[in-house]
C-alpha atoms as a PDB file:
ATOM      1  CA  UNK A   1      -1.326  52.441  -7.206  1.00  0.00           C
ATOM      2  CA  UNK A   2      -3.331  50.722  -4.929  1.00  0.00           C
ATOM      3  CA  UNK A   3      -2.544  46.419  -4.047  1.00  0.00           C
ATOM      4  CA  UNK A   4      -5.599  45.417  -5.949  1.00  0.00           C
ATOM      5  CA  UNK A   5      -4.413  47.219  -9.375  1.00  0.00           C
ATOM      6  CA  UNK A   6      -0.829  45.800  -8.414  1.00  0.00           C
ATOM      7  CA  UNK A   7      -2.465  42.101  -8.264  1.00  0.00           C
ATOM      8  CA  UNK A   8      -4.043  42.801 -11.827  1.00  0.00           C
ATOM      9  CA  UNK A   9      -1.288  44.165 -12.702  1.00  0.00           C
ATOM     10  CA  UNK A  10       0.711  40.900 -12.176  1.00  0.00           C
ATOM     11  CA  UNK A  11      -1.844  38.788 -13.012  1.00  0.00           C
ATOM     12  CA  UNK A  12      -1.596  40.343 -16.229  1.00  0.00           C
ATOM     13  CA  UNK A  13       1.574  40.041 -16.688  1.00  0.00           C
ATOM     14  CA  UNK A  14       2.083  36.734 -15.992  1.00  0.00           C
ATOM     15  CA  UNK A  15      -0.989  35.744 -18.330  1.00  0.00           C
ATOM     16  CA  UNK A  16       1.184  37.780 -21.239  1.00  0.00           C
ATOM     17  CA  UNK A  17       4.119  35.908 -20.328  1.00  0.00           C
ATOM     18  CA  UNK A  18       2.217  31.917 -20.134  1.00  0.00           C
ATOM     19  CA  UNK A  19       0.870  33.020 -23.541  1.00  0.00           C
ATOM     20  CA  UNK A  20       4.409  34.136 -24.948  1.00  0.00           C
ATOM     21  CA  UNK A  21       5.949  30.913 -24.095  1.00  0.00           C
ATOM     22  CA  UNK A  22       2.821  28.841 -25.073  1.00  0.00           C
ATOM     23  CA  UNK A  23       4.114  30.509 -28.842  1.00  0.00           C
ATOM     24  CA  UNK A  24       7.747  29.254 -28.246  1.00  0.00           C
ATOM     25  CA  UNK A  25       6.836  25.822 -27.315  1.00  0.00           C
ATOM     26  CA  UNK A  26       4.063  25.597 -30.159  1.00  0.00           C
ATOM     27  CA  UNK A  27       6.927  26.856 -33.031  1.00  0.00           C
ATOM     28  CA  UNK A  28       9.402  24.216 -31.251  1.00  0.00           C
ATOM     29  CA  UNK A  29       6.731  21.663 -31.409  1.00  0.00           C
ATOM     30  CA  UNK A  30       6.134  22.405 -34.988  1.00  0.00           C
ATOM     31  CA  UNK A  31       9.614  21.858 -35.839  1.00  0.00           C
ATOM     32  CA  UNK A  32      10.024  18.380 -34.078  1.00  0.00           C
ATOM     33  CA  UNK A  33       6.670  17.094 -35.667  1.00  0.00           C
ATOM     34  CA  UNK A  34       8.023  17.094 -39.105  1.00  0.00           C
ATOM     35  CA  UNK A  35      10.823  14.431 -37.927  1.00  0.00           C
ATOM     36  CA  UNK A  36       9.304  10.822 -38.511  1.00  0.00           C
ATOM     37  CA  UNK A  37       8.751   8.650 -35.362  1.00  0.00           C
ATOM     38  CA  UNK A  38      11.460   6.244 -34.294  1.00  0.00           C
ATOM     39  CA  UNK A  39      10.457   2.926 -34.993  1.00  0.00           C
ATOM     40  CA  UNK A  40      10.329   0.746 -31.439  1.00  0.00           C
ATOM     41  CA  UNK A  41      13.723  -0.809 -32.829  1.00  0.00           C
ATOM     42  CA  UNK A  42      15.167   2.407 -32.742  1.00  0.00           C
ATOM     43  CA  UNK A  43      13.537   3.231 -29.445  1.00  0.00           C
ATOM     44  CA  UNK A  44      14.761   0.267 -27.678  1.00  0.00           C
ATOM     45  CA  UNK A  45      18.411   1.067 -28.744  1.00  0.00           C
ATOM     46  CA  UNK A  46      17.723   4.370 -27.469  1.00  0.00           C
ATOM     47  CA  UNK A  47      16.277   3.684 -24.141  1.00  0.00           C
ATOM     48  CA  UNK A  48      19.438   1.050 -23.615  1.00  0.00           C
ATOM     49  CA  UNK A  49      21.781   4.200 -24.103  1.00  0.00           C
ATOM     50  CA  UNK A  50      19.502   5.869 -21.611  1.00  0.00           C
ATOM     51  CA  UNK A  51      19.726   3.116 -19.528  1.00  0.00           C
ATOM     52  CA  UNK A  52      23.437   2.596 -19.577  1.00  0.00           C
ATOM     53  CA  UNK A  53      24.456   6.338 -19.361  1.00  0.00           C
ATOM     54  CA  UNK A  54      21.932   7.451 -16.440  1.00  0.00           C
ATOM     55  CA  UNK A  55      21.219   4.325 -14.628  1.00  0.00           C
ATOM     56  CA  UNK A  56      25.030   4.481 -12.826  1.00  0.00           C
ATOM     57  CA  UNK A  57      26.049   0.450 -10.928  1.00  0.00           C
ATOM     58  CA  UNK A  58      22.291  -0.436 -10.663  1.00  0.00           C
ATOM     59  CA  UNK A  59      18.604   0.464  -8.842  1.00  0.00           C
ATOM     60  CA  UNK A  60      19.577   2.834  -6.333  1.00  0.00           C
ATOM     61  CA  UNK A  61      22.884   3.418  -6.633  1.00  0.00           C
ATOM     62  CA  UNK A  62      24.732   6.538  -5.583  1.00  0.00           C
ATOM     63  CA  UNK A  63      26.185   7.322  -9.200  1.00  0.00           C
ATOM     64  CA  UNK A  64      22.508   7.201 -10.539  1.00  0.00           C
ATOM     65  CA  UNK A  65      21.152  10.183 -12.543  1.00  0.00           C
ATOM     66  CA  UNK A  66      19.368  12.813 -10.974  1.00  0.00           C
ATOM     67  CA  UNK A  67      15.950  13.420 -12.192  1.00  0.00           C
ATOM     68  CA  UNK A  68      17.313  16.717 -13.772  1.00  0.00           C
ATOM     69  CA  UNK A  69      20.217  14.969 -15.540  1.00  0.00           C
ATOM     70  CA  UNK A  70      17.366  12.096 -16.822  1.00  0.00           C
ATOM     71  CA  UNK A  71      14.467  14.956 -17.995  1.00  0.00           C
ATOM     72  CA  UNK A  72      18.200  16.868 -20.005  1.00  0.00           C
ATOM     73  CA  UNK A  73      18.559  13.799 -21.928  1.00  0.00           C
ATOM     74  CA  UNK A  74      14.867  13.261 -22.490  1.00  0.00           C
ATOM     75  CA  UNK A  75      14.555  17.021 -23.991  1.00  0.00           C
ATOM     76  CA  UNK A  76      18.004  16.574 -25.888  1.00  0.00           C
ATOM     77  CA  UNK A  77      17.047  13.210 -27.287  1.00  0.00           C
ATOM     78  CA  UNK A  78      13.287  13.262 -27.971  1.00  0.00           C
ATOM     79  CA  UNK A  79      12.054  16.754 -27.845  1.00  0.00           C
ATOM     80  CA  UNK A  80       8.324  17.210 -27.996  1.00  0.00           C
ATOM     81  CA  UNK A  81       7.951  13.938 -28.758  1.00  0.00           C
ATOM     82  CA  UNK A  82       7.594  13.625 -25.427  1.00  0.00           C
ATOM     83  CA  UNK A  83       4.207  12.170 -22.868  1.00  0.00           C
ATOM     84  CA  UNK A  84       3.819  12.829 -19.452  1.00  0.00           C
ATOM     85  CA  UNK A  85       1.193  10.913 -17.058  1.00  0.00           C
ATOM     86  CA  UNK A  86      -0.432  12.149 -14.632  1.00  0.00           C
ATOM     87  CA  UNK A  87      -2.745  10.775 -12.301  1.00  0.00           C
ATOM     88  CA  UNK A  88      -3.379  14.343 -10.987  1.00  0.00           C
ATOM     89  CA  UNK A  89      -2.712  13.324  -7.099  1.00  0.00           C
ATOM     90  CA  UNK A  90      -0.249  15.982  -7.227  1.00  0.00           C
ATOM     91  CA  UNK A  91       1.625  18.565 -10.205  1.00  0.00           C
ATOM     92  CA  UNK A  92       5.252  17.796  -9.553  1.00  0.00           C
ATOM     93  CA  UNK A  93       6.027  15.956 -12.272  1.00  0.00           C
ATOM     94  CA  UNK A  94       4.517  17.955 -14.939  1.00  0.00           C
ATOM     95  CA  UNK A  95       5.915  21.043 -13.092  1.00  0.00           C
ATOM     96  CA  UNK A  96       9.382  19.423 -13.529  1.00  0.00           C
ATOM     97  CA  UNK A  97       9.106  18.457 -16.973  1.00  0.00           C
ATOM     98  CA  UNK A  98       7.481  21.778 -18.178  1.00  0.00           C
ATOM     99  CA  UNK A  99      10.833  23.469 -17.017  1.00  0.00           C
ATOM    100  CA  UNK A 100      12.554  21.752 -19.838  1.00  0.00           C
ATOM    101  CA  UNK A 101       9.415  21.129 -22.246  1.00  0.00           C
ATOM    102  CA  UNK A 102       7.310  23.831 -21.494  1.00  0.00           C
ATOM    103  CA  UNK A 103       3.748  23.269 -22.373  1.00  0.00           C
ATOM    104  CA  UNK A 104       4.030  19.439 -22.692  1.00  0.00           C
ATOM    105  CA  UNK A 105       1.611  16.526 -23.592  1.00  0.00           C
ATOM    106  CA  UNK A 106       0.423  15.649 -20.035  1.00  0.00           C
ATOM    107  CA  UNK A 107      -2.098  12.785 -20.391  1.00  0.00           C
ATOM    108  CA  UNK A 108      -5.102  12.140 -18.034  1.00  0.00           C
ATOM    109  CA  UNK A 109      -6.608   9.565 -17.779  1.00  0.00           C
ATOM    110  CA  UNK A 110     -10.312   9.905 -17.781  1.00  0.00           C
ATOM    111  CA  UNK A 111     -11.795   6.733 -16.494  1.00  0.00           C
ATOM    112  CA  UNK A 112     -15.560   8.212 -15.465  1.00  0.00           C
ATOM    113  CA  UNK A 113     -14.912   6.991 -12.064  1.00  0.00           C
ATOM    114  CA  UNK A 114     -12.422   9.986 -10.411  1.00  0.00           C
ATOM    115  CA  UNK A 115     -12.831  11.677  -7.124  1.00  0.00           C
ATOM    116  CA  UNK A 116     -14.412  15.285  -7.650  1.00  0.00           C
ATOM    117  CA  UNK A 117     -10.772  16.605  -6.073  1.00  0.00           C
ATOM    118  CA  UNK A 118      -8.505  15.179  -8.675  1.00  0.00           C
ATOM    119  CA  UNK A 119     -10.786  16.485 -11.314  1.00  0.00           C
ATOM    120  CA  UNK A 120     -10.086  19.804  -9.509  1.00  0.00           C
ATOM    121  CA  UNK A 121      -6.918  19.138  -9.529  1.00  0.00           C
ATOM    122  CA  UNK A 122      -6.581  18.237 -13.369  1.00  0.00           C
ATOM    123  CA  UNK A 123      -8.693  21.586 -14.609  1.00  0.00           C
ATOM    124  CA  UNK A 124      -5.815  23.688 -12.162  1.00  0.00           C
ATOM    125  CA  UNK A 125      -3.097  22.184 -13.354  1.00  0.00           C
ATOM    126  CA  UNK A 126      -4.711  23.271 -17.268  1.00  0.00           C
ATOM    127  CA  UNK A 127      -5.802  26.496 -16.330  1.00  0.00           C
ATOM    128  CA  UNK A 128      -2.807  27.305 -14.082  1.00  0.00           C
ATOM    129  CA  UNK A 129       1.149  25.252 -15.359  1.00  0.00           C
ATOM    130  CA  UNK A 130       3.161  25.410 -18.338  1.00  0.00           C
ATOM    131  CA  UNK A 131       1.815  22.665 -19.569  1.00  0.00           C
ATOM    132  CA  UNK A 132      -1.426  20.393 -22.792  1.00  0.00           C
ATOM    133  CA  UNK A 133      -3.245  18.496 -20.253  1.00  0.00           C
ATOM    134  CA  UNK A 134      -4.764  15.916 -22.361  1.00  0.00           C
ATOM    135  CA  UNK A 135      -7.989  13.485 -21.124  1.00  0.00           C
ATOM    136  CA  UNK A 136      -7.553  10.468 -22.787  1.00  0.00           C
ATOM    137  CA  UNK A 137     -10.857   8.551 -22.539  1.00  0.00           C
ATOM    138  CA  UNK A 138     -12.209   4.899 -23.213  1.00  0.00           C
ATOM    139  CA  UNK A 139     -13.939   3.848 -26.184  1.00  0.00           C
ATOM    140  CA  UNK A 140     -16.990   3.106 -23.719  1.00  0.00           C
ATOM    141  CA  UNK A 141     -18.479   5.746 -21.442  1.00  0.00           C
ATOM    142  CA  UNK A 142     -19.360   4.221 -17.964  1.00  0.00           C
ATOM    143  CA  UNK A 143     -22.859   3.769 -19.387  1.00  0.00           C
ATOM    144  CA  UNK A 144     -21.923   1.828 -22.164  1.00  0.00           C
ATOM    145  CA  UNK A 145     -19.409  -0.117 -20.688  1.00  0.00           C
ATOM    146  CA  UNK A 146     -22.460  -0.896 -17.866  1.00  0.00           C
ATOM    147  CA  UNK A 147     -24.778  -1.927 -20.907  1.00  0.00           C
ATOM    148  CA  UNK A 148     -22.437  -4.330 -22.218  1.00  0.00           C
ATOM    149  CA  UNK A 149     -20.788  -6.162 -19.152  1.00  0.00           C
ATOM    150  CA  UNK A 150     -22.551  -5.219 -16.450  1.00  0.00           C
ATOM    151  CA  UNK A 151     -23.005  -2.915 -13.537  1.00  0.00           C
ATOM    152  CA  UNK A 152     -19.794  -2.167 -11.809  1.00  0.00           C
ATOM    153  CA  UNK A 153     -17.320  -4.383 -13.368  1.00  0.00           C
ATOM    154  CA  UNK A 154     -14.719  -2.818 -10.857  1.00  0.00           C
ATOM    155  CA  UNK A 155     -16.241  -4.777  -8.602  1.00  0.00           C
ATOM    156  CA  UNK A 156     -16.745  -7.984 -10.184  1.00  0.00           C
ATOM    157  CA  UNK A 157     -13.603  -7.923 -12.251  1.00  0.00           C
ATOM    158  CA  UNK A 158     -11.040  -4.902 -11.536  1.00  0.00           C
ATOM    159  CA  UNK A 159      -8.717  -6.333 -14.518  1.00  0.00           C
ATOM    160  CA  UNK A 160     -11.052  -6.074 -17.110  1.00  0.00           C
ATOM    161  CA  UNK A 161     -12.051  -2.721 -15.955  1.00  0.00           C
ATOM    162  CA  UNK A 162      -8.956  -1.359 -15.530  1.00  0.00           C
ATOM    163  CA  UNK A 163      -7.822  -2.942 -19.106  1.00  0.00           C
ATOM    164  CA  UNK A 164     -11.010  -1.085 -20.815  1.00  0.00           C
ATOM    165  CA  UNK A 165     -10.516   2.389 -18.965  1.00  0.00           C
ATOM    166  CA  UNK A 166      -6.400   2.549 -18.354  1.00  0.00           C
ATOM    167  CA  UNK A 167      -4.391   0.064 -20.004  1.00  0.00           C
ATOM    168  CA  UNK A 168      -6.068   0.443 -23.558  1.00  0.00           C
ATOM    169  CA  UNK A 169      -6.619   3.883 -23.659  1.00  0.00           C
ATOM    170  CA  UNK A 170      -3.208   4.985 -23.009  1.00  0.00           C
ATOM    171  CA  UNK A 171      -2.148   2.039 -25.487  1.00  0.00           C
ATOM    172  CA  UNK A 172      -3.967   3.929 -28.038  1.00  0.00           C
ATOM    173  CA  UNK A 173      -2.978   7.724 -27.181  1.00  0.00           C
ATOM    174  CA  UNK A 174       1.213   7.138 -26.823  1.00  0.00           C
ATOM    175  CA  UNK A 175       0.670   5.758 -30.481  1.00  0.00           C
ATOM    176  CA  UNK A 176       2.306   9.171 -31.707  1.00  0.00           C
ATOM    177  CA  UNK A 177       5.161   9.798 -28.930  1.00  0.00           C
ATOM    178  CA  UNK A 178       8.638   8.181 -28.715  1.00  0.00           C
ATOM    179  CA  UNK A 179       8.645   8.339 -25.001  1.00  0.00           C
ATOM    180  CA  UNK A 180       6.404   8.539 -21.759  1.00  0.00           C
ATOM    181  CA  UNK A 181       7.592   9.575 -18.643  1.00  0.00           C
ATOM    182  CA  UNK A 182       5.701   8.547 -15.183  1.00  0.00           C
ATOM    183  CA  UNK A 183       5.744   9.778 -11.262  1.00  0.00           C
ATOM    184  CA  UNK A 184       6.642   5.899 -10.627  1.00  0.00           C
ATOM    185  CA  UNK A 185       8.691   5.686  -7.651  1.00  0.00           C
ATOM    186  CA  UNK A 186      10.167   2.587  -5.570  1.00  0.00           C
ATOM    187  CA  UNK A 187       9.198   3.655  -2.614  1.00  0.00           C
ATOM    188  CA  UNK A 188       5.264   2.973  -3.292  1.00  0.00           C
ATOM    189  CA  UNK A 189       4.872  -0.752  -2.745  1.00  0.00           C
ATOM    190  CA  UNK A 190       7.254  -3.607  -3.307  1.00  0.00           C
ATOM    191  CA  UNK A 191       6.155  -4.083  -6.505  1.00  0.00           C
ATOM    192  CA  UNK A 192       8.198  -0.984  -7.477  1.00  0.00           C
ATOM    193  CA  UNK A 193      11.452  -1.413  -5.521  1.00  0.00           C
ATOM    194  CA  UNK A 194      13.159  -2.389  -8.892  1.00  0.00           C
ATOM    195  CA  UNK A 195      11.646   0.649 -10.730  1.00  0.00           C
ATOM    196  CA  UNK A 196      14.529   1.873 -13.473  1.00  0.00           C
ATOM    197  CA  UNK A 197      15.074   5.139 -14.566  1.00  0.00           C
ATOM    198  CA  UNK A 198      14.945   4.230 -18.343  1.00  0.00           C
ATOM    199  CA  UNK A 199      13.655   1.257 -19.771  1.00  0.00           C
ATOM    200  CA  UNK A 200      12.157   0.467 -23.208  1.00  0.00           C
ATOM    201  CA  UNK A 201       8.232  -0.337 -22.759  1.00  0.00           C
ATOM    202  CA  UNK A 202       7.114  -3.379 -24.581  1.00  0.00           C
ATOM    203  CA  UNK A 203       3.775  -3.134 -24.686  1.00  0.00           C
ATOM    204  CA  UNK A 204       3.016   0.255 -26.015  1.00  0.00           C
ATOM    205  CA  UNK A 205       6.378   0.122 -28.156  1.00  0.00           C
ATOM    206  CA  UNK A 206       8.580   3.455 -26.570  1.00  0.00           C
ATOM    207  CA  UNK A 207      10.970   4.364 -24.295  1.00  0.00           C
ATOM    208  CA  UNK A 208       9.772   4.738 -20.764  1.00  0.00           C
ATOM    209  CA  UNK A 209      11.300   6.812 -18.348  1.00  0.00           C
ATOM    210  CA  UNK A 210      10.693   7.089 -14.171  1.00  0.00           C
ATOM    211  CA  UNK A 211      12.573  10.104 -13.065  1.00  0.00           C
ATOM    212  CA  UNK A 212      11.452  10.393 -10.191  1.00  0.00           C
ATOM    213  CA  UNK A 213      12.225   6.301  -9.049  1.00  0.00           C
ATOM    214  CA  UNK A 214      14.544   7.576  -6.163  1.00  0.00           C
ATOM    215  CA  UNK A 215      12.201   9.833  -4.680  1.00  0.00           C
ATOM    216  CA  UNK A 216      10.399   9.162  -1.379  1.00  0.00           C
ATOM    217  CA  UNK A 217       6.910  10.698  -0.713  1.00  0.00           C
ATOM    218  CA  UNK A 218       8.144  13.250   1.693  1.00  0.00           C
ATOM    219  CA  UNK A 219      10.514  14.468  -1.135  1.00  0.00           C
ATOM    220  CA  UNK A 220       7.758  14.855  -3.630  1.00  0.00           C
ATOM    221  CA  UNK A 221       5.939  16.822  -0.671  1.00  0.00           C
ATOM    222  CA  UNK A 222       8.692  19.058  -0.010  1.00  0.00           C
ATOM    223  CA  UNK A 223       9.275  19.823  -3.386  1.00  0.00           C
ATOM    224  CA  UNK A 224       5.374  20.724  -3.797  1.00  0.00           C
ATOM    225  CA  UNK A 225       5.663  22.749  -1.119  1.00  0.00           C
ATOM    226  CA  UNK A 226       8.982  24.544  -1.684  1.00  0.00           C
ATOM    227  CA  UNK A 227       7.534  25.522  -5.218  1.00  0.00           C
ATOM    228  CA  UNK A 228       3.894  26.273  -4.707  1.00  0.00           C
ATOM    229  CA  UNK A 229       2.963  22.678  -6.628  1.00  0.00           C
ATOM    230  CA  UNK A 230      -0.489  22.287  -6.973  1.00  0.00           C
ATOM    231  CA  UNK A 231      -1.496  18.734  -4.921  1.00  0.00           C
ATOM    232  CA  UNK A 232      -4.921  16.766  -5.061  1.00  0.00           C
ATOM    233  CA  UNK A 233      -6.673  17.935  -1.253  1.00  0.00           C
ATOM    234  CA  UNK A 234      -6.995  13.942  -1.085  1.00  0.00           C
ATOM    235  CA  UNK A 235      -3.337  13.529  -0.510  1.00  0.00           C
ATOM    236  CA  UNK A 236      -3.932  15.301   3.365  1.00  0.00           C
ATOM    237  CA  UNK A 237      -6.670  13.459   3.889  1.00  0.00           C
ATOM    238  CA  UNK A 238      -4.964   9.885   3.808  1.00  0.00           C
ATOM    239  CA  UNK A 239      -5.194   8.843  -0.031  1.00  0.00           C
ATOM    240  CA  UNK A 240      -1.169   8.980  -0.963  1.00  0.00           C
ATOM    241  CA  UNK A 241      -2.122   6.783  -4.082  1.00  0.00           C
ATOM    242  CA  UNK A 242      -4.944   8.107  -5.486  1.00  0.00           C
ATOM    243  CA  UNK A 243      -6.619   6.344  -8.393  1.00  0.00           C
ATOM    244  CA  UNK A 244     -10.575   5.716  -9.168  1.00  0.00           C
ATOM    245  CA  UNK A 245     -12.698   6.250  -6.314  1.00  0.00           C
ATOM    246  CA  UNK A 246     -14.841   2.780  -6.494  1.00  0.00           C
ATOM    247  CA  UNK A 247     -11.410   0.937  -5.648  1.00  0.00           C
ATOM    248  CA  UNK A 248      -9.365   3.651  -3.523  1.00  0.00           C
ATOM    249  CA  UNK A 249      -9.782   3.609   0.230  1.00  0.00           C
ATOM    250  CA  UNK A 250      -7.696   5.466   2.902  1.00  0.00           C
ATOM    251  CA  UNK A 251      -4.279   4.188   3.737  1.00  0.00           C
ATOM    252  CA  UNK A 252      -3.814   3.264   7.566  1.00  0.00           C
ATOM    253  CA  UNK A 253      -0.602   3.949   9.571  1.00  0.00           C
ATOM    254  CA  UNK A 254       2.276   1.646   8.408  1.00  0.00           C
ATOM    255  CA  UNK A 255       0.895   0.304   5.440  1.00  0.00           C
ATOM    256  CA  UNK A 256       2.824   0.932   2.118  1.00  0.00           C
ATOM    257  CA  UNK A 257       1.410   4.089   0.198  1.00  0.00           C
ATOM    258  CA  UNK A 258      -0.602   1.944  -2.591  1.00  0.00           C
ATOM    259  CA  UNK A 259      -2.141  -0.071   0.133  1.00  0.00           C
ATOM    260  CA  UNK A 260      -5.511   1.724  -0.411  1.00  0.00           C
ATOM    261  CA  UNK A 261      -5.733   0.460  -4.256  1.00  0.00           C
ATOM    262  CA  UNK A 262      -8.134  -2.521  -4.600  1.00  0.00           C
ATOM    263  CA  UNK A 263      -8.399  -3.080  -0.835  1.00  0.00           C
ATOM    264  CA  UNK A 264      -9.330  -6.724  -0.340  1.00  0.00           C
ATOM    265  CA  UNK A 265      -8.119  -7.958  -3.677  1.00  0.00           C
ATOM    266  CA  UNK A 266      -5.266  -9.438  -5.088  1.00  0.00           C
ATOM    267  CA  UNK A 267      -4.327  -6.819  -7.032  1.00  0.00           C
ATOM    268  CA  UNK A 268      -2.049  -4.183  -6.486  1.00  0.00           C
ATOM    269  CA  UNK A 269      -1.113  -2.777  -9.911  1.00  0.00           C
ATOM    270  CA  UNK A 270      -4.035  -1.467 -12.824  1.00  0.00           C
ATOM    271  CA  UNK A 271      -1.647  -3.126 -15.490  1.00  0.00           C
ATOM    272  CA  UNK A 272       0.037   0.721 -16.986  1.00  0.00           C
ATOM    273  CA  UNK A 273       3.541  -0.181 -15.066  1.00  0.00           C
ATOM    274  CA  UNK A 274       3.853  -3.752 -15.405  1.00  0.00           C
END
């Protein structure tokens, strides 16, 4: 048999085997979809359990949860009733989570304003991982939202932008999960140092979960590596937060990761984790 029928070959294989599991994770779907939502009471006491029996003596702590002890209880507890974000500047997360959940909700946002790589790196990630990559969009296209306010709001007023294409949008898609997880990790900027590992989310009324809090970016790195994670090319080419490209510059030497968000402003956070 020659190497290029072996590569078929496996690439065959391994299509037959995504598309076996995709069935196992669509019946197990199925099954938790007929259970009725939590209401957000119920979710809070949840995510205080959570809190209690992962977060250990406090932020940071040796006897804190691994991120494969927290992403256990999040399968046991909640089941497909489960969101992951993604910003798409790398696949670890989703990668992580689709060992337990395999083909999980991952939810992108689609602002209109991405780099060209982390749209690359979103249609991989569907066409390649375990995992329902889901855009979730604004009620105005870039066009419309121009027609109503203005020209380049980001520019004028990055709130109200990111309100209309982030904070809303993902308001209005975790509407039918009892949980999101998030990449968040403390190690970003300082105003995630006291990022939990479980926490109930009062604005969009569900548990929250950070697994990956403890992590550092060389860790998420290694792990890519280690595993053959897909990454966003931007990441090696000085963008370690990557978010919409209007308001995302390079990061210099010693400056925190998220220091290339809003550049110039007072603003350091698009409103999602606070």
């Amino acid at each position: 048999m020659s190497a290029l029928q072996e590569a078929r070959d496996r690439a065959r294989k391994a299509a037959e085997e995504r598309e076996t599991l995709r069935g196992q994770a669509q019946a197990n779907r199925e099954v938790d979809e007929t259970r009725t939502i939590r209401t957000p009471e119920e979710l809070r006491r949840l995510a205080e359990v959570g809190a209690t029996q992962l977060g250990g003596s406090g932020i940071g702590a040796a006897d804190e949860a691994t991120y494969n002890e927290v992403l256990q209880w999040v399968t046991r507890v909640f089941g497909y009733r489960t969101a992951v974000a993604c910003s798409m500047a790398d696949a670890v997360l989703p990668h992580l989570v689709a060992t337990h959940i395999p083909f999980v909700d991952v939810l992108f946002l689609e602002t209109g304003y991405h780099f060209p790589e982390t749209l690359g790196t979103r249609d991989a990630v569907a066409t390649t991982m375990n995992v329902s990559v889901i855009d979730v969009t604004p009620e105005l296209t870039v066009a419309q939202q121009d027609a109503e306010h203005g020209a380049n709001l980001w520019q004028r007023d990055p709130a109200s932008c990111c309100a209309m294409r982030k904070v809303e949008p993902i308001h209005r898609a975790l509407g039918q999960y009892e949980v999101w997880i998030t990449g968040v990790r403390r190690d970003e900027a300082p105003t995630r140092a006291q990022t939990p590992l479980v926490t109930f989310d009062d604005t969009n009324g569900l548990v929250k979960v950070n697994p990956l809090a403890a992590w550092s970016f060389d860790d998420l790195m290694n792990y890519a590596q280690e595993h053959n994670v897909i990454t966003n090319p931007l990441l090696a080419d000085g963008y370690p937060s990557i978010g919409c490209a209007p308001c995302t510059r390079r990061v210099q030497p010693g400056e925190d990761p998220r220091a290339g968000r809003w550049a110039g402003l007072a603003k350091t956070e698009c409103g999602l984790h606070v």
